[in-house]
Protein backbone atom coordinates (compact mmCIF):
# COMPACT_ATOMS: atom_id res chain seq x y z
CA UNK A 1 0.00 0.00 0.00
CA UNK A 2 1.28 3.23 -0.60
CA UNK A 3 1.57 6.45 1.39
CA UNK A 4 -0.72 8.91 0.93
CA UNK A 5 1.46 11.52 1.94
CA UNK A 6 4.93 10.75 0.84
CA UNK A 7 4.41 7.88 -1.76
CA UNK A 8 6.58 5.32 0.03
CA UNK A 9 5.22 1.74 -0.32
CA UNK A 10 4.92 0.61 2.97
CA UNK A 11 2.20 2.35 4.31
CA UNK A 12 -1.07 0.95 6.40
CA UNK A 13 -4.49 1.92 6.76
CA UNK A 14 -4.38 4.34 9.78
CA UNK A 15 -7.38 5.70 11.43
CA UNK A 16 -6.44 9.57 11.84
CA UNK A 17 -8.26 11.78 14.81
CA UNK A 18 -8.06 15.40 14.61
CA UNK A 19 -8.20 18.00 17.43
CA UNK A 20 -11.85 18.91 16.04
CA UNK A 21 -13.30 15.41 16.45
CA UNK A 22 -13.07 14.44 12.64
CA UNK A 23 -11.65 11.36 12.06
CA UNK A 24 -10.55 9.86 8.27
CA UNK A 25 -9.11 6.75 7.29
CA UNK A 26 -5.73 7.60 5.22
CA UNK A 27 -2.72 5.24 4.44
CA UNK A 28 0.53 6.28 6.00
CA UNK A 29 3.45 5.00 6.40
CA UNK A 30 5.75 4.55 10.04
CA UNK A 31 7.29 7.64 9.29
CA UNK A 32 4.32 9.97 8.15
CA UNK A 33 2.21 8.55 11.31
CA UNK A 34 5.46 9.86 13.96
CA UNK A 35 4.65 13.33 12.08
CA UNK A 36 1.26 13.81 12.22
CA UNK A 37 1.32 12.46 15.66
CA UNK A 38 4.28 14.97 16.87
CA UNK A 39 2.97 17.56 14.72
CA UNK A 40 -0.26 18.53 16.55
CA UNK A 41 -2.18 18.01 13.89
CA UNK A 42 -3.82 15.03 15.45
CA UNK A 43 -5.42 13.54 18.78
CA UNK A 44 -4.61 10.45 18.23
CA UNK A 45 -2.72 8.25 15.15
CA UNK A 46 -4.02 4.53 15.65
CA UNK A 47 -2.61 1.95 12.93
CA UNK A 48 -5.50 -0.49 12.14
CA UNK A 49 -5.40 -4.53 12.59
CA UNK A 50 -5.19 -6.23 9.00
């Protein structure tokens, strides 16, 4: 699967929360998750079970 953010091919499905409540389903990859997670742009960065 590939990263939606960065294009790497390792990514997973990861359930994304934001600060407002909105969640969305995106894949990322280990590296994009760290940075949304240290970035503040998110509550909560939870890879899903495959």
């Amino acid at each position: 699967m590939e990263c939606e953010e960065c294009g790497v091919s390792d990514a997973r499905d990861t359930i994304v929360r934001y600060e407002t409540g909105d969640e969305e389903k995106i894949a990322l990859c280990e590296d994009c998750q760290d940075a949304y997670a240290e970035g503040g742009l998110v509550d909560v960065v939870e890879p899903l079970n495959d």
